[in-house]
Every structure is written in structure tokens, then in C-alpha cells.
Protein backbone atom coordinates (compact mmCIF):
# COMPACT_ATOMS: atom_id res chain seq x y z
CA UNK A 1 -24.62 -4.31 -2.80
CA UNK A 2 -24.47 -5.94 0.69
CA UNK A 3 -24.17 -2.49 3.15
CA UNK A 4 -24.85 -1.70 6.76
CA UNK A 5 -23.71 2.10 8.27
CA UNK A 6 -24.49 2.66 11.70
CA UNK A 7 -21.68 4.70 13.35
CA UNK A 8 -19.09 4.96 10.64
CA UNK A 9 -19.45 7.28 8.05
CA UNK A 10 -17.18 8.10 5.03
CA UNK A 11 -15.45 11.39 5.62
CA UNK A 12 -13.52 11.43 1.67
CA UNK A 13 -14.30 9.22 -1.57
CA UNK A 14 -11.09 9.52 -3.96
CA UNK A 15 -11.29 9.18 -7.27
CA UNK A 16 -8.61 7.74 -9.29
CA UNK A 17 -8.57 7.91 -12.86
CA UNK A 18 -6.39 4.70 -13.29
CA UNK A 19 -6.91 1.40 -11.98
CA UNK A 20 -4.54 1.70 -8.65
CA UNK A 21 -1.59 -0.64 -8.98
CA UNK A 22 0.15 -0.10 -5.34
CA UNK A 23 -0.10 2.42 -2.28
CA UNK A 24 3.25 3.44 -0.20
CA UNK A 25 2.17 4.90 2.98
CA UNK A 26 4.44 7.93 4.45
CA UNK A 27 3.58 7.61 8.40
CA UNK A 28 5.49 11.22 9.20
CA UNK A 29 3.00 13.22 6.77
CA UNK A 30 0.51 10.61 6.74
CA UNK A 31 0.29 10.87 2.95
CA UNK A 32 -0.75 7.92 0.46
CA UNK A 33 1.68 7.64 -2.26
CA UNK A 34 -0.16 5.74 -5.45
CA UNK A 35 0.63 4.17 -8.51
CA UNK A 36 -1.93 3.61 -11.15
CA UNK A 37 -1.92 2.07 -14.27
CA UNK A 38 -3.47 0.44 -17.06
CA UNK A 39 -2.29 -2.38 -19.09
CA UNK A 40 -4.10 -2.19 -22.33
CA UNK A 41 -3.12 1.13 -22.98
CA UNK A 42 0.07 1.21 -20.85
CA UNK A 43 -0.66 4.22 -19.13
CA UNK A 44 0.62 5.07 -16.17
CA UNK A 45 0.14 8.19 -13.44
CA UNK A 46 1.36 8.69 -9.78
CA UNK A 47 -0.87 10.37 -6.77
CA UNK A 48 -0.17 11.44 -3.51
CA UNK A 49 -3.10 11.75 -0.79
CA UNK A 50 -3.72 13.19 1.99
CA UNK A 51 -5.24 10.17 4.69
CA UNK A 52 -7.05 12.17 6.94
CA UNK A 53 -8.90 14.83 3.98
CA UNK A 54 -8.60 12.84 0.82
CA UNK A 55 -7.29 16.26 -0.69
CA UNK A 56 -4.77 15.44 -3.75
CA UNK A 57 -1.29 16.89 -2.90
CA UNK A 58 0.22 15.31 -5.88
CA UNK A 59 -2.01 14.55 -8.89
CA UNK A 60 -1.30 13.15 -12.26
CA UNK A 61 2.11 13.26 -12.50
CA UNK A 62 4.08 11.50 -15.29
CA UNK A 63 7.45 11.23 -15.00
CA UNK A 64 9.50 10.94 -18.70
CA UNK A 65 9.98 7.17 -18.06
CA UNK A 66 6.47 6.58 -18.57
CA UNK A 67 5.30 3.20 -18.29
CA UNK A 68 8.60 1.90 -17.55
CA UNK A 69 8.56 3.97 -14.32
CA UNK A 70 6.83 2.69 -10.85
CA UNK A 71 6.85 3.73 -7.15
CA UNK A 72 9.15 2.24 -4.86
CA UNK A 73 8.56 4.16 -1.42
CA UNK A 74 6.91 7.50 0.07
CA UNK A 75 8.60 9.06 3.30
CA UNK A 76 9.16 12.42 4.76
CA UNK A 77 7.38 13.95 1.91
CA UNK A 78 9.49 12.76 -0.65
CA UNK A 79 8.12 10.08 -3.54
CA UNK A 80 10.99 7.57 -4.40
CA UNK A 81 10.14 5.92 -8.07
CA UNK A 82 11.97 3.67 -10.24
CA UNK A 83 13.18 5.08 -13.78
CA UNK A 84 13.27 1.44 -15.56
CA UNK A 85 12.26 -2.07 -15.50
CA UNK A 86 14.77 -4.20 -16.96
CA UNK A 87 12.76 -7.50 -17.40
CA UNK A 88 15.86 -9.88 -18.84
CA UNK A 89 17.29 -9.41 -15.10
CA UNK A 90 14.29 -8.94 -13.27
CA UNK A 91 14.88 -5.37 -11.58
CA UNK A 92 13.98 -1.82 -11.23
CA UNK A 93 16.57 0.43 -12.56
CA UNK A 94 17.08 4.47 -11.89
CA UNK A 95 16.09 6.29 -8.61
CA UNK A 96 13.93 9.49 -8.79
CA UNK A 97 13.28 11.53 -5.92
CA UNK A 98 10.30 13.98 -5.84
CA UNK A 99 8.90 16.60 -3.37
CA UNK A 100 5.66 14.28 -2.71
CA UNK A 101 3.50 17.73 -2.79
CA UNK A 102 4.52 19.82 -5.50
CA UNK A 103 6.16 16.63 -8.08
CA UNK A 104 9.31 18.90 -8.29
CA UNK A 105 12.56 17.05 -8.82
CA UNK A 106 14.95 16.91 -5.34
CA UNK A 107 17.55 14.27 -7.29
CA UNK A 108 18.27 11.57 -9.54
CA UNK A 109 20.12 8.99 -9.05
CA UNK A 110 19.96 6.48 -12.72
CA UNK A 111 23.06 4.74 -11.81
CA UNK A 112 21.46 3.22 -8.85
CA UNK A 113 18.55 0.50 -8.02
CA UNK A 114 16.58 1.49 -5.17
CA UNK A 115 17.01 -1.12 -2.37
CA UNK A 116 15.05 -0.23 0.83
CA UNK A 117 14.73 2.88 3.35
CA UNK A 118 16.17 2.75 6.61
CA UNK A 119 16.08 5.46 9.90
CA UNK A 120 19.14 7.43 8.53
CA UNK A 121 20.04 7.19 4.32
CA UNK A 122 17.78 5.25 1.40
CA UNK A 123 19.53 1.95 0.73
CA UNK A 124 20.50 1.56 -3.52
CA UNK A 125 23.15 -0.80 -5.62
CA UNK A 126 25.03 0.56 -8.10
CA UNK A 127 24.23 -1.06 -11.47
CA UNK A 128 25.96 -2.67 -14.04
CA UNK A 129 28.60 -4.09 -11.22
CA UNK A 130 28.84 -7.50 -11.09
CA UNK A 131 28.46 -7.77 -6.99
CA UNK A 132 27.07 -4.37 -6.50
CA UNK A 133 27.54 -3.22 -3.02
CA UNK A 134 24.89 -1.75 -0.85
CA UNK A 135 25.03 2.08 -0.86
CA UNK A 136 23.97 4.33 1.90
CA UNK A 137 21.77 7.79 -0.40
CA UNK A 138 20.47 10.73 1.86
CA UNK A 139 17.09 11.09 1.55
CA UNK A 140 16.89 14.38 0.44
CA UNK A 141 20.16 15.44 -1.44
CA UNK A 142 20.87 11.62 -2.98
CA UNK A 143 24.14 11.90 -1.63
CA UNK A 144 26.37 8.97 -0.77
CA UNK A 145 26.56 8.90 2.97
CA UNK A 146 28.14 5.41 3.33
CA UNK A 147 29.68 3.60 0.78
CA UNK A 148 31.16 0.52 3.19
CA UNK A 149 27.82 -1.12 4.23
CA UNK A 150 28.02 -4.50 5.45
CA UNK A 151 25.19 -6.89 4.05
CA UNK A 152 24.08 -7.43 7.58
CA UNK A 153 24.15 -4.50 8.89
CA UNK A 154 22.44 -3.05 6.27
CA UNK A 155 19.88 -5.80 6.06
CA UNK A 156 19.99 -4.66 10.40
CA UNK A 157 18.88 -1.38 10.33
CA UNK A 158 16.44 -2.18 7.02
CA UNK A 159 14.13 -4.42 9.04
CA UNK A 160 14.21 -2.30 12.52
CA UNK A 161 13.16 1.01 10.15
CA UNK A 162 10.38 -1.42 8.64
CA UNK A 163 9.13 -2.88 11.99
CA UNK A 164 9.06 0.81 12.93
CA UNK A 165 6.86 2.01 10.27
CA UNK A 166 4.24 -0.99 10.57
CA UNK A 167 3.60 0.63 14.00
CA UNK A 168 2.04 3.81 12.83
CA UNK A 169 0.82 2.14 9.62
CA UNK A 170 -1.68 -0.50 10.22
CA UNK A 171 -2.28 -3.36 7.77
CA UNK A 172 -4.55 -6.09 8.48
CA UNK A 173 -3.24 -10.12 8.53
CA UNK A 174 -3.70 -12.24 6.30
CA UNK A 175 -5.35 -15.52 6.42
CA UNK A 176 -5.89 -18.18 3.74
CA UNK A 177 -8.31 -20.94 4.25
CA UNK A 178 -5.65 -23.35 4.98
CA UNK A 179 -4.58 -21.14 8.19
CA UNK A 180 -5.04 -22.60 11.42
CA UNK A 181 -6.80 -19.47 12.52
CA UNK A 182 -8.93 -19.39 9.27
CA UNK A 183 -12.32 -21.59 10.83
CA UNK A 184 -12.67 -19.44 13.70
CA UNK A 185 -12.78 -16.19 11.92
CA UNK A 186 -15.14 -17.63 9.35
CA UNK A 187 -17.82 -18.92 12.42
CA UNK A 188 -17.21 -15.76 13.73
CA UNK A 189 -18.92 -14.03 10.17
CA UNK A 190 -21.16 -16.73 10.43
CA UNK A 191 -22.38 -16.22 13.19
CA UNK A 192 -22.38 -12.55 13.27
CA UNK A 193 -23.54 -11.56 9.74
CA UNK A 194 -24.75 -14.78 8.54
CA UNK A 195 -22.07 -15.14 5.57
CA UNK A 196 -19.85 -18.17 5.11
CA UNK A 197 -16.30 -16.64 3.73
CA UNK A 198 -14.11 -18.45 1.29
CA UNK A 199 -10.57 -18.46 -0.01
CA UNK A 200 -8.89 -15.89 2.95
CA UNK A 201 -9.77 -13.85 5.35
CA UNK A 202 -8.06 -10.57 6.40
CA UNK A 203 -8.01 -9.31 10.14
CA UNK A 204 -7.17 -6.29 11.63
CA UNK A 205 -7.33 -4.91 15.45
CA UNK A 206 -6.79 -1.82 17.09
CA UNK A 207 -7.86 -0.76 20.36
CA UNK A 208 -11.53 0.44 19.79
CA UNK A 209 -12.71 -1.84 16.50
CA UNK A 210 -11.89 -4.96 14.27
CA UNK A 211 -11.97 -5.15 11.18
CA UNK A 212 -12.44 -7.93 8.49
CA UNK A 213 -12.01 -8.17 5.11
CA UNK A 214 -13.27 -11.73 3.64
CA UNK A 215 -14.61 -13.43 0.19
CA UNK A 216 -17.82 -14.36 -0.06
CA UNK A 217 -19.31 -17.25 -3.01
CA UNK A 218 -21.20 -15.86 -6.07
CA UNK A 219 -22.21 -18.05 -9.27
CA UNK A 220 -19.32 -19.37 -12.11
CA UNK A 221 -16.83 -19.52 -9.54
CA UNK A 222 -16.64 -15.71 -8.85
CA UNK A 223 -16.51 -14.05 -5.34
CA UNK A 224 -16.75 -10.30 -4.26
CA UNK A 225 -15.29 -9.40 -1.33
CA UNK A 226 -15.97 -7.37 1.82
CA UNK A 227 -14.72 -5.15 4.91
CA UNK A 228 -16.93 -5.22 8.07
CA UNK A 229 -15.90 -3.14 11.02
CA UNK A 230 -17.22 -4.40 14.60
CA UNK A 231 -16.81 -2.71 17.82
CA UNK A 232 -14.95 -4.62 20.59
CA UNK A 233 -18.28 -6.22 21.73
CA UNK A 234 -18.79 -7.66 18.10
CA UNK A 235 -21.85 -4.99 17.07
CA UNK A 236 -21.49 -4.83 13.35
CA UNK A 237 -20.79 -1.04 12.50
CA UNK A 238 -20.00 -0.83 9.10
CA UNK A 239 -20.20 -3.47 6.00
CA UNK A 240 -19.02 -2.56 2.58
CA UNK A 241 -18.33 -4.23 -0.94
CA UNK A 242 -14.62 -3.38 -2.27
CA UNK A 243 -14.49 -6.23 -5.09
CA UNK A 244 -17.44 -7.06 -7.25
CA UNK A 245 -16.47 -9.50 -9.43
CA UNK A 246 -13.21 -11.75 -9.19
CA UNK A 247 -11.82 -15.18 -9.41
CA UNK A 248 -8.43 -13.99 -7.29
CA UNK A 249 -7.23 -13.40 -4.04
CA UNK A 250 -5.81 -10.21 -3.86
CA UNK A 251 -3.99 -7.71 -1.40
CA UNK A 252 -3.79 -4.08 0.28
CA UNK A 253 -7.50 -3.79 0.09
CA UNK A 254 -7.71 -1.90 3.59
CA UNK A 255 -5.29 -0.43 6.42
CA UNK A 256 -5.26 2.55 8.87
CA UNK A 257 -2.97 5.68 8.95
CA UNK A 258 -3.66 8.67 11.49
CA UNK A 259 -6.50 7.16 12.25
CA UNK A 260 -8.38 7.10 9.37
CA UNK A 261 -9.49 3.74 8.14
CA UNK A 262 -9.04 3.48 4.06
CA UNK A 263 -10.98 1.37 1.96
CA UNK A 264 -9.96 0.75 -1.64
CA UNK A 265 -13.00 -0.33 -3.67
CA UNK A 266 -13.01 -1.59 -7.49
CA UNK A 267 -9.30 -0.67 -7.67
CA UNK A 268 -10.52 3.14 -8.46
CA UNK A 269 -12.11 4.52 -5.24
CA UNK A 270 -10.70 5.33 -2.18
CA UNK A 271 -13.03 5.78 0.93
CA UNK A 272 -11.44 7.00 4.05
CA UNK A 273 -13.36 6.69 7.45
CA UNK A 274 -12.43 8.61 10.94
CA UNK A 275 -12.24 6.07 13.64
């Protein structure tokens, strides 16, 4: 394994016992909610995390839906999952609401598709109704709160509670080799670590490091991939292997919350580093 540690060391390595399937970040507890699961033996489990420890808040926990269930959103210290996946018409079905630290049950809501969050009620459609209108849920009680949402205002105040949360949640761009931007990251790796990347490259700033994520060629037509972290004046601080062994482009391998820079490695580990 290609590695270089000079200033950044890991302050928690997570364990997860399934193959993580998606991570929902809640920005006001600055808790990692996570789905695992594994296909062959269609087993699924759901995890909350604490960013800035690594300690488990939530661990394990299966709700009766099983396999058929999946994680829509963590906020506030509440985990939002789906009850059902109804594959002829392509949607989630059933709202669950947990406390995100103890798994206890604040309300259900099966009647209802989870939609979206926005600064004031959980947006859900009512199932089964042939042009379902957009409902307005508290977050805590599942409540209606407004049951005359416009379409636009709804679709409004979903995207200004999104661009909100992006803020204190920091993901990293993406860039495929047929981005205009993509050559002058890659001579930058070049140049810097003497690796040529392939297939995308991932990029992500903040105000003391950046930090890249790219692919890099190995025999067969497989790549691994890797994070680097530089300081503003381009000294390499940090270099580690999150992907071994793949053929795919894939997604949410790194991001920032509180601080803490989290690295998700082989799909089971996550490493969280202090910046």
C-alpha cells in the first residue's frame, strides 16, 4: 500500500461489520448516520457515529422491515428510514423515525414516502393517491404541519435547507476525465507525487488543506484509488489507499464534518482525522 503520514494522524478507525451502502451526515450533532448491507445474504444493519470520536451511538440496529428497509436522512438526532421498496414503481415506501442515539421509536408514518427535509417540517407524499400532494411532517412528533404545499414552494425551501447543510458538511467535487478542469488536477499529482490519475478525480478545499481523491492504473484493467491531503503550499501531508481493487468509479469516499476529515476505506473502515 502506497502511504505517506507526516502531520496527519488518524484519531478513530471504525469498524463496520457490513459493507457500508450510504452515509447521511447530521451537521447539528455532527453524527454519521450509515447504512450497511450485503447482497448475497441480504442483510442489512444501520449505525450512527460520532465524527469527531468514532464512538458508536447507534449500533446494529434492525428495524422489522429488514432488507426492505434503507436510510433516507439523519438530522437533529433523529434517523429517518424507509419501511419498503416497492420496485414495480420505483420508490421507497413507509417513514420511520428513530432517536439516532438510543434506536427508540419517536413515530411512524407507513402511509407516507419520505420526500426531503427542509428548515421547518420533513417533506412526505401520501401513497396510494394518484397525484399525491406534498405534505409538510414535524420532525419529531410526525405530525402534519401543512397539508397545502405548493410544488414550488416546497421544492423553495427544500433546496435553501440543502444549500444550508452543504455548508457545514463538506463533500469534495467531482471530476471525470472528460472535465475541463480534469488535466490540471492530474499534472498537479503528477507533478507532486509522481502518479498519473485516471477515470475522475475528486477535489476538496477548505481553508488550511486540499484534498484529493483520484484513480490510479493497475494490471487487467483494475484501479485502486487514493486520498492525498496537501497543505496550502502543496507539501504532501497525508496519502492513503481507500479502494484496492475495482473496475468502477464510485462515490462518497471522503468529506469533512466538525472538522474531522473521514476516510471510508474498502467499504468497511472508517478513519477519521482532526484537521
Amino acid at each position: 500500500m502506497n502511504q505517506h503520514k507526516a502531520n496527519l494522524k488518524p484519531q478513530f478507525k471504525v469498524q463496520i461489520p457490513l459493507p457500508i451502502w450510504q452515509i447521511r451526515f447530521d451537521e447539528k450533532t455532527g453524527w454519521l448516520g450509515i447504512e450497511a448491507r450485503a447482497a448475497d445474504i441480504l442483510q442489512n444493519a444501520f449505525y450512527v457515529i460520532d465524527s469527531r470520536s468514532g464512538d458508536f451511538m447507534l449500533s446494529d440496529y434492525k428495524p422489522k422491515a429488514g432488507w426492505w428497509s434503507g436510510l433516507e436522512d439523519i438530522y437533529n438526532g433523529s434517523l429517518y428510514l424507509h419501511l419498503g421498496n416497492n420496485q414495480q414503481f420505483g420508490r421507497h415506501e413507509g417513514i420511520l423515525a428513530l432517536n439516532a442515539g438510543t434506536g427508540e421509536m419517536r413515530w411512524e408514518r407507513p402511509a407516507y414516502s419520505f420526500y426531503g427535509l427542509t428548515a421547518h417540517y420533513l417533506l412526505a407524499k401520501e401513497l396510494n393517491q394518484e397525484n399525491p400532494n406534498l405534505i409538510g411532517l414535524d420532525y419529531l412528533t410526525g405530525s402534519i404541519v401543512s397539508d397545502a404545499l405548493t410544488s414550488t414552494q416546497a421544492h423553495t425551501d427544500l433546496s435553501a435547507f440543502q444549500a444550508q447543510r452543504v455548508l457545514l458538511a463538506k463533500v469534495p467535487g467531482h471530476y471525470p476525465a472528460d472535465n475541463m478542469f480534469f488535466p490540471e488536477l492530474q499534472l498537479f499529482l503528477q507533478k507532486k507525487i509522481g502518479t498519473v490519475a485516471m477515470l475522475a478525480i475528486d477535489y476538496l478545499e477548505t481553508n488550511r488543506y486540499f484534498i484529493m481523491g483520484y484513480y490510479h492504473t493497475l494490471p487487467y484493467l483494475k484501479y485502486t484509488y487514493q486520498v492525498a491531503v496537501f497543505s496550502l503550499a502543496g507539501e504532501l501531508l497525508l496519502q492513503e489507499e481507500l479502494i484496492s481493487n475495482t473496475d468502477a468509479i464510485s462515490l462518497d469516499n471522503f468529506f469533512i464534518l466538525n472538522d474531522t476529515l473521514i476516510l471510508a476505506q474498502n467499504k468497511d473502515l472508517l478513519l477519521g482525522y482532526a484537521l
